[in-house]
C-alpha atoms as a PDB file:
ATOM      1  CA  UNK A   1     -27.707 -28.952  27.374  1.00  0.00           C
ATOM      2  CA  UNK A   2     -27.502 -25.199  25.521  1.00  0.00           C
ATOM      3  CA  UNK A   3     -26.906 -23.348  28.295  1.00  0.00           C
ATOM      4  CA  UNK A   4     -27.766 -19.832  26.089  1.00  0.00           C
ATOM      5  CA  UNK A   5     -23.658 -19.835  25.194  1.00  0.00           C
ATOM      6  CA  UNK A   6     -22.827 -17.474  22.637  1.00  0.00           C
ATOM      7  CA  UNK A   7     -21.440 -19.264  19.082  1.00  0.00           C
ATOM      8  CA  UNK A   8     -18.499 -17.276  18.441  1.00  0.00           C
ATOM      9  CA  UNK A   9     -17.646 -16.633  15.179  1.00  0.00           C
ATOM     10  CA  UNK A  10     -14.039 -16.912  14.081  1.00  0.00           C
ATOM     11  CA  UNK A  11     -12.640 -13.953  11.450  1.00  0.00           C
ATOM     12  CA  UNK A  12     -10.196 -15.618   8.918  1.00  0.00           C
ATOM     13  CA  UNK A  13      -7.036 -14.783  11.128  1.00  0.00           C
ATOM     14  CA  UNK A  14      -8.695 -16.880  13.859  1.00  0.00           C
ATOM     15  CA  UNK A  15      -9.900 -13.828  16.375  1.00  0.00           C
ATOM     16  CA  UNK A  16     -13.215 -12.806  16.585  1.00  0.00           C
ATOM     17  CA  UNK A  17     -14.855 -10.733  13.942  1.00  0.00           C
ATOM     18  CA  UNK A  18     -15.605  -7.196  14.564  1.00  0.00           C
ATOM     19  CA  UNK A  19     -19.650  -7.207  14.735  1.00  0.00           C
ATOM     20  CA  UNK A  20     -19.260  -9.896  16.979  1.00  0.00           C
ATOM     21  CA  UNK A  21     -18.143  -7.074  19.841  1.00  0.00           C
ATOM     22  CA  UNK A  22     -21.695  -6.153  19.391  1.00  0.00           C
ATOM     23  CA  UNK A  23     -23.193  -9.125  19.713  1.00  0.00           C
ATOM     24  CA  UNK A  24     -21.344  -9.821  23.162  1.00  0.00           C
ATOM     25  CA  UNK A  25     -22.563  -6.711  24.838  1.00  0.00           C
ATOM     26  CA  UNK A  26     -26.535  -7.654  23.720  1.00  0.00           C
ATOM     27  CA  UNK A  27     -25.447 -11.182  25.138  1.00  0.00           C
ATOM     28  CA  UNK A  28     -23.871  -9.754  28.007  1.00  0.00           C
ATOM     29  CA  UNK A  29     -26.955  -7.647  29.311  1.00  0.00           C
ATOM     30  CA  UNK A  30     -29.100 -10.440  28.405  1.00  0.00           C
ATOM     31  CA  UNK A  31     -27.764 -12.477  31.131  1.00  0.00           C
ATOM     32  CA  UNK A  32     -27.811  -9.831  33.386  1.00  0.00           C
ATOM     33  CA  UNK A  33     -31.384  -9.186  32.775  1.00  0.00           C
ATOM     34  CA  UNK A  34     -32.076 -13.483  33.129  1.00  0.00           C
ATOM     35  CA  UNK A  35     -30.282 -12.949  36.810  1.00  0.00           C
ATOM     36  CA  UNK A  36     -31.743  -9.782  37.583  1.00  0.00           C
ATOM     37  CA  UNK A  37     -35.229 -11.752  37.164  1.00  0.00           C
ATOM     38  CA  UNK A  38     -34.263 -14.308  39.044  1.00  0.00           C
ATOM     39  CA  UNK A  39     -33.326 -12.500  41.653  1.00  0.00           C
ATOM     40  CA  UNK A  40     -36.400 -10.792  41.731  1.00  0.00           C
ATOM     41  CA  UNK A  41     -38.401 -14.115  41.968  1.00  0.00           C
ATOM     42  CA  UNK A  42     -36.832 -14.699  45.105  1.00  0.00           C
ATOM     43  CA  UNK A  43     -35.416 -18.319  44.107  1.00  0.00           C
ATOM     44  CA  UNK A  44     -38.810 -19.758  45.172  1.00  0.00           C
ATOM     45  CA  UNK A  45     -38.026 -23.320  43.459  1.00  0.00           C
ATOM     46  CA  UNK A  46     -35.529 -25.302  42.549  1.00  0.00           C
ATOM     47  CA  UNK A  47     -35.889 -24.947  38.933  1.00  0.00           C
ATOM     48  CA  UNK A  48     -35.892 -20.973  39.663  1.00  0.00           C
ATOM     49  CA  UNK A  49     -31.742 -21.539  41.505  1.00  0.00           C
ATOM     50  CA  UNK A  50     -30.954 -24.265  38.223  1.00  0.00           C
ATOM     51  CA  UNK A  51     -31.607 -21.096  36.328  1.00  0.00           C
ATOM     52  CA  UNK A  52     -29.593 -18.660  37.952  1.00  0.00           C
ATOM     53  CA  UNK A  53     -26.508 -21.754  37.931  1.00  0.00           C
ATOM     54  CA  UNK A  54     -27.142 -21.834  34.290  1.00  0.00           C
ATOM     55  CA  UNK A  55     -27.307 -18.105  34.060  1.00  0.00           C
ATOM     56  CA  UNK A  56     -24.193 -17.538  35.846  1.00  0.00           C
ATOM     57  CA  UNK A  57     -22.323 -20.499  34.344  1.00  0.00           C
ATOM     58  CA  UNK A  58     -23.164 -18.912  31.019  1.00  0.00           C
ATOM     59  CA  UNK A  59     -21.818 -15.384  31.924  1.00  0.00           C
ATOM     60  CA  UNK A  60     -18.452 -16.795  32.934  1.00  0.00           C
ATOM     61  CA  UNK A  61     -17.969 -18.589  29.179  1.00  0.00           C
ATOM     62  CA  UNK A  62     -18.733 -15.906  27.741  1.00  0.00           C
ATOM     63  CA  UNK A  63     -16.576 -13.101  29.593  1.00  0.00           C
ATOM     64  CA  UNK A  64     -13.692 -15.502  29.033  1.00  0.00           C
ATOM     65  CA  UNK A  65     -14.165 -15.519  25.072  1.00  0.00           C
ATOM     66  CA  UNK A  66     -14.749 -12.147  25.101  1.00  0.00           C
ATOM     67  CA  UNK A  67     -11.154 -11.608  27.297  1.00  0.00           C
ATOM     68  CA  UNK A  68      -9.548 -14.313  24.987  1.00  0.00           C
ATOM     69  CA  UNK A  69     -10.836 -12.177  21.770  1.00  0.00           C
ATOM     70  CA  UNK A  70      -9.668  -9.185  23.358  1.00  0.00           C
ATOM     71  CA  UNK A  71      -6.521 -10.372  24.022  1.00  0.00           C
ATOM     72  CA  UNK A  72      -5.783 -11.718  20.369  1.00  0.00           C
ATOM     73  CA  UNK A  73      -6.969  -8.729  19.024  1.00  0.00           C
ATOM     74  CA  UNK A  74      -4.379  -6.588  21.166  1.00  0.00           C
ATOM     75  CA  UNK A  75      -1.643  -8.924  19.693  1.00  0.00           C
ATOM     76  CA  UNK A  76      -2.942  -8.693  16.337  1.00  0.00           C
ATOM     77  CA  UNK A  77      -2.749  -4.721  16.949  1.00  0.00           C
ATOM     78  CA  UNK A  78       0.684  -4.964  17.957  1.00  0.00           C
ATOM     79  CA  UNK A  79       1.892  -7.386  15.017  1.00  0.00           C
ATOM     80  CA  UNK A  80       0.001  -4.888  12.607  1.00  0.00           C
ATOM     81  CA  UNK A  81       2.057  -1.684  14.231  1.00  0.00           C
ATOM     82  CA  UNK A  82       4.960  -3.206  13.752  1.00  0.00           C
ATOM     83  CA  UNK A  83       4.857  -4.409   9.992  1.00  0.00           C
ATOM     84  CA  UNK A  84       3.578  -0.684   9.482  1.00  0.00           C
ATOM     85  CA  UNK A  85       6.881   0.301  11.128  1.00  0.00           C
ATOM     86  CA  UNK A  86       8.978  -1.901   9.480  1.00  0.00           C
ATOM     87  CA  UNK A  87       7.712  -1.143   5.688  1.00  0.00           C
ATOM     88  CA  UNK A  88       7.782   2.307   6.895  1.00  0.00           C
ATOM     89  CA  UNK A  89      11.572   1.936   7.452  1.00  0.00           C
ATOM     90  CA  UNK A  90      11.702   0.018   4.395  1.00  0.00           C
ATOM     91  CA  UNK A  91      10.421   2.925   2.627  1.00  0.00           C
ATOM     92  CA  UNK A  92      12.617   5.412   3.906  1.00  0.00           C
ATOM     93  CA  UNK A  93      15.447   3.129   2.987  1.00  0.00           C
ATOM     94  CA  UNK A  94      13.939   2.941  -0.282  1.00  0.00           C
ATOM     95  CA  UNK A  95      13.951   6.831  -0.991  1.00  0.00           C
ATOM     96  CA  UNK A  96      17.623   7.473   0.427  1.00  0.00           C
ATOM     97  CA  UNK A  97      18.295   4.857  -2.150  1.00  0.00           C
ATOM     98  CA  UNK A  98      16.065   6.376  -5.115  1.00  0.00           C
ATOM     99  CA  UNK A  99      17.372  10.200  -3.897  1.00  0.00           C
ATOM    100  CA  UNK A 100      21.208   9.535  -3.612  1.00  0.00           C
ATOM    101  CA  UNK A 101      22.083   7.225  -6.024  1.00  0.00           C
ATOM    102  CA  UNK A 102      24.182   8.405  -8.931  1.00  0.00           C
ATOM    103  CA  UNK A 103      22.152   6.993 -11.944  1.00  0.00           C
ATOM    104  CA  UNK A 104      19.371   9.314 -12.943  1.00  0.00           C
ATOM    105  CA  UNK A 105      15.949   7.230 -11.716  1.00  0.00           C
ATOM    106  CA  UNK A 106      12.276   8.585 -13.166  1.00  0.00           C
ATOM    107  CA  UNK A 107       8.919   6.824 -12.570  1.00  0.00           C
ATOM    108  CA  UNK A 108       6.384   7.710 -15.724  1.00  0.00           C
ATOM    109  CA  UNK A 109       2.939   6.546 -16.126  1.00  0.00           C
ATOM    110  CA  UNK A 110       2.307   4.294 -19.622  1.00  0.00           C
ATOM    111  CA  UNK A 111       1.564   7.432 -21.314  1.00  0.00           C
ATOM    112  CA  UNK A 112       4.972   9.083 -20.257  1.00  0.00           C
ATOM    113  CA  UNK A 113       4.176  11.518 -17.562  1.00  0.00           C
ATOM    114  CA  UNK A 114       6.915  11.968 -15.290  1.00  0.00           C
ATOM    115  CA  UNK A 115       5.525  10.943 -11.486  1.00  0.00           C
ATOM    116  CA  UNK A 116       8.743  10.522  -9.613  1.00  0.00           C
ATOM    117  CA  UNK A 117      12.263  11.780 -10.426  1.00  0.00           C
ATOM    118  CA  UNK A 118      15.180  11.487  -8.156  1.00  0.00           C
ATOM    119  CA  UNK A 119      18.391  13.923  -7.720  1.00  0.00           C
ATOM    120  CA  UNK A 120      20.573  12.876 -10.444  1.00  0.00           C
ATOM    121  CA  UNK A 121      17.412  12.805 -13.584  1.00  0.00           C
ATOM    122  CA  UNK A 122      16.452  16.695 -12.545  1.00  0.00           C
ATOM    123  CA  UNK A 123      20.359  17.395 -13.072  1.00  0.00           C
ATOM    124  CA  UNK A 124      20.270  15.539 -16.322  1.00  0.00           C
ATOM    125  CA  UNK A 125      17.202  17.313 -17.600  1.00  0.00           C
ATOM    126  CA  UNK A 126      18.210  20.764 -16.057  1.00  0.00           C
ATOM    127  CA  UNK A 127      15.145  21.551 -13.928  1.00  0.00           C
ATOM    128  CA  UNK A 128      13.764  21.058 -10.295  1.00  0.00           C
ATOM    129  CA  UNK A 129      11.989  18.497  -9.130  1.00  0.00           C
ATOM    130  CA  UNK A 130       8.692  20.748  -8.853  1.00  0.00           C
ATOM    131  CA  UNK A 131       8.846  21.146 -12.420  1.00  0.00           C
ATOM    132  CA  UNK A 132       9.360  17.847 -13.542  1.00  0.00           C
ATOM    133  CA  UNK A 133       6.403  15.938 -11.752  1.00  0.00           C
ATOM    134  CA  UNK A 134       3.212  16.216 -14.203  1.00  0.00           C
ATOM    135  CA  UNK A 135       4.941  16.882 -17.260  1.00  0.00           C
ATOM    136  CA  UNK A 136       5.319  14.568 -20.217  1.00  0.00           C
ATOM    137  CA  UNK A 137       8.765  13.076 -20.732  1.00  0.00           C
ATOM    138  CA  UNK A 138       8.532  13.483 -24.101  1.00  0.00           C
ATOM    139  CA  UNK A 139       8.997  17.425 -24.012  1.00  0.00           C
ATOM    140  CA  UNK A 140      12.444  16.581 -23.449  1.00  0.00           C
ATOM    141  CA  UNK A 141      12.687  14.522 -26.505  1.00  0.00           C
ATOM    142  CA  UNK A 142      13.631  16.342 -30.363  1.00  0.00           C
ATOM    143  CA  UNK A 143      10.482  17.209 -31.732  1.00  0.00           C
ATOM    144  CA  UNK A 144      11.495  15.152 -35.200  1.00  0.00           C
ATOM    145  CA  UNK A 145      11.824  12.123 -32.566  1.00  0.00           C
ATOM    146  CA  UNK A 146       9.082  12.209 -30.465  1.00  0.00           C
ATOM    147  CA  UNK A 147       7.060  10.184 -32.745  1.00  0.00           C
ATOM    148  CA  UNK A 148       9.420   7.408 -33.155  1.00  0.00           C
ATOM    149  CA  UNK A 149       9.620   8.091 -28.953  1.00  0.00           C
ATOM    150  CA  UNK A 150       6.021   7.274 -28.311  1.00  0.00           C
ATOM    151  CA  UNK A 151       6.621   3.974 -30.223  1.00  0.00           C
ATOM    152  CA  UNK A 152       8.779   2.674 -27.936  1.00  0.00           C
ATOM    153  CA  UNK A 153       6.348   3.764 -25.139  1.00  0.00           C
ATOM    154  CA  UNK A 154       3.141   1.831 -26.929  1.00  0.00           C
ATOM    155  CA  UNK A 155       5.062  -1.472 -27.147  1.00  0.00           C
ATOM    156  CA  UNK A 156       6.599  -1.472 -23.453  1.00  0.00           C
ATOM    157  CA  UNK A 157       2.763  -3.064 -22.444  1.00  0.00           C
ATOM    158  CA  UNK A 158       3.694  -6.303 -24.373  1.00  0.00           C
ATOM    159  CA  UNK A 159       7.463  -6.777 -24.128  1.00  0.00           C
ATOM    160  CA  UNK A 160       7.398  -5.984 -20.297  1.00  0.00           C
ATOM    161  CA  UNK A 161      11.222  -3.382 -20.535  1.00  0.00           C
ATOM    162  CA  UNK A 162      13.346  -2.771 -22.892  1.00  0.00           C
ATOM    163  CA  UNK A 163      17.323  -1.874 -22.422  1.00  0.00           C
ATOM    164  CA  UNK A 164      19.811   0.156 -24.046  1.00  0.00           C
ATOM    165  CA  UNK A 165      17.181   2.032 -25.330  1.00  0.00           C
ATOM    166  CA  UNK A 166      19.061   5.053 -26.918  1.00  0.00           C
ATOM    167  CA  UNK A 167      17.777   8.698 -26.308  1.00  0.00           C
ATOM    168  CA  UNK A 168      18.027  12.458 -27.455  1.00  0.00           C
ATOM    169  CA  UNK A 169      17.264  14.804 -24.401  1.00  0.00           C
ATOM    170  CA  UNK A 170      17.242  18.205 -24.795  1.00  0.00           C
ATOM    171  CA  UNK A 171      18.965  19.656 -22.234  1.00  0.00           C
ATOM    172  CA  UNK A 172      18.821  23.961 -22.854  1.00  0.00           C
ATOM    173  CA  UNK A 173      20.872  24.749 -24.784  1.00  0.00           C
ATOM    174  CA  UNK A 174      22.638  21.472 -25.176  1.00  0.00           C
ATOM    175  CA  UNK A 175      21.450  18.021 -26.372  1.00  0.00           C
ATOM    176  CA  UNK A 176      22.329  14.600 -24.721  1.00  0.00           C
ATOM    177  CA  UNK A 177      22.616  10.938 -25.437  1.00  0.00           C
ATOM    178  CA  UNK A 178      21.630   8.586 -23.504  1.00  0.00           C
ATOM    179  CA  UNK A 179      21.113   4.895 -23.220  1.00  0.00           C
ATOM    180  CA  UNK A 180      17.991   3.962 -21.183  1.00  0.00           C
ATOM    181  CA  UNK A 181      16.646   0.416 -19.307  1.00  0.00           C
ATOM    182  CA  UNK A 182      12.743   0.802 -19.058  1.00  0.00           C
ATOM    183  CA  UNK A 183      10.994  -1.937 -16.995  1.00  0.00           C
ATOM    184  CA  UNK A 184       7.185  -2.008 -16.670  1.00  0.00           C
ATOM    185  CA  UNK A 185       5.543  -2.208 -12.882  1.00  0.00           C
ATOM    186  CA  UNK A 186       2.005  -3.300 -13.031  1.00  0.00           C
ATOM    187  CA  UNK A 187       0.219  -2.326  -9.646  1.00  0.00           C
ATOM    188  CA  UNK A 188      -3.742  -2.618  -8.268  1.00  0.00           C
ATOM    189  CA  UNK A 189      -6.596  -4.787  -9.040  1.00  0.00           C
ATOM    190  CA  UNK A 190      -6.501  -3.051 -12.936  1.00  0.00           C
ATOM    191  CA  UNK A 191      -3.087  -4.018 -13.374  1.00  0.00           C
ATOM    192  CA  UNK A 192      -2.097  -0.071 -13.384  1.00  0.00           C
ATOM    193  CA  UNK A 193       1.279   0.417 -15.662  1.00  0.00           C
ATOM    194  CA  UNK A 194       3.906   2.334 -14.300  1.00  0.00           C
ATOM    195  CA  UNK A 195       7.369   2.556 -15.980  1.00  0.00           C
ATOM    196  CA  UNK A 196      10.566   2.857 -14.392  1.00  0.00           C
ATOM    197  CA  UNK A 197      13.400   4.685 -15.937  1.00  0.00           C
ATOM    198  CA  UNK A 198      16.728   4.246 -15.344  1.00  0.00           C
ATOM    199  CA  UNK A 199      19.092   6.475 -17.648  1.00  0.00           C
ATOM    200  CA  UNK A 200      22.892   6.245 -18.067  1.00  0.00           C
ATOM    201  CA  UNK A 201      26.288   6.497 -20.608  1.00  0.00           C
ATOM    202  CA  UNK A 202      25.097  10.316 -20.630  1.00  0.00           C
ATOM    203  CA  UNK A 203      27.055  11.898 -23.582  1.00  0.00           C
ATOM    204  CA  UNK A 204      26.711  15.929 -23.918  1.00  0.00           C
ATOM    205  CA  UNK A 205      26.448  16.501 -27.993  1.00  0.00           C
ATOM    206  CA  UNK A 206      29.260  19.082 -29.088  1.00  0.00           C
ATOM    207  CA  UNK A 207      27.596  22.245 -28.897  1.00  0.00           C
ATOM    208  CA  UNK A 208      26.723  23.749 -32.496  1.00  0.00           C
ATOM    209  CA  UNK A 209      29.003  26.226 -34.753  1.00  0.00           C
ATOM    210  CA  UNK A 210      28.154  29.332 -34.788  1.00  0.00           C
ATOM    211  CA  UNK A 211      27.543  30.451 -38.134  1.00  0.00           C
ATOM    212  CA  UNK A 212      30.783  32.863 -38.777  1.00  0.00           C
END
């Protein structure tokens, strides 16, 4: 016999979807309004108190799944804080890593524009953070080079990094070599290219002669 019980719908993760909370409360005052009725009628037959049993029988399931749901979603809330906390840790982590470590570290989009740069790159390139973010890596890269530069930069898409990649940076008024590692981080539903840098065996170039 359907007794009027609610069909509760089940989100992927098992708990009750969210529009179902809705659809509790309309079942809720439903049965209040069936037992309000009833009461009103006065009970006058049997069939009258079989409908207030059923009523009342009907309210009970349903306050329980509703108190079960509740009670998985609190837990689900509490899971989800705490993987928020731990990748926020993780993060943190992450960025004393990135900040402190010794090699100089810079995150470019596929075009070359410099996104993230840690300590030991804005030393390298002699500027401040502030001034790196936005600005094409290549202005740090000989002008007579910069072609052969954006070469490298137009096949990382296919060959995924390349290492030992050796480098001219101007560094005012000096010039230094470098060898690079470049390694290509897709992200998002577009696979979004991002390239990671990671520059060492920094050599300053002797500085030129004066002309006498």
């Amino acid at each position: 016999m359907n007794n009027g019980k609610l069909a509760l719908k089940e989100a992927p993760n098992g708990s009750a979807s969210p529009g179902e909370t809705r659809q509790f409360v309309d079942q809720l005052a439903s049965i209040q309004r069936r037992i309000d009725t009833l009461h009103k009628s006065g009970f006058t037959t049997a069939d009258d108190r079989l409908k207030l049993e059923e009523a009342i029988e009907t309210l009970q399931i349903t306050l329980e799944e509703l108190r079960v749901s509740n009670e998985m979603l609190q837990l689900q809330n509490e899971e989800l804080a705490a993987a928020q906390s731990a990748l926020h840790d993780e993060r943190q982590r992450f960025r004393a890593f990135f900040n402190h470590t010794p090699l100089a570290l810079l995150v470019t989009d596929a075009s070359g524009v410099i996104q993230d740069a840690n300590r030991a790159a804005t030393i390298l390139l002699g500027a401040v953070e502030e001034n790196l973010l936005g600005h094409s890596l290549d202005t740090f890269i000989p002008k007579d080079e910069r072609s052969q530069f954006r070469g490298h930069l137009g096949r990382l898409p296919a060959v995924e990094k390349i290492e030992g990649l050796s480098l001219r940076l101007l560094r005012n008024p000096r010039v230094v070599r470098v060898k690079a590692s470049v390694f290509v981080q897709r992200s998002g539903d577009h696979g979004a290219i991002m390239l990671q840098w990671l520059i060492h065996s920094v050599t300053l170039e002797p500085a030129a002669e004066s002309p006498s």
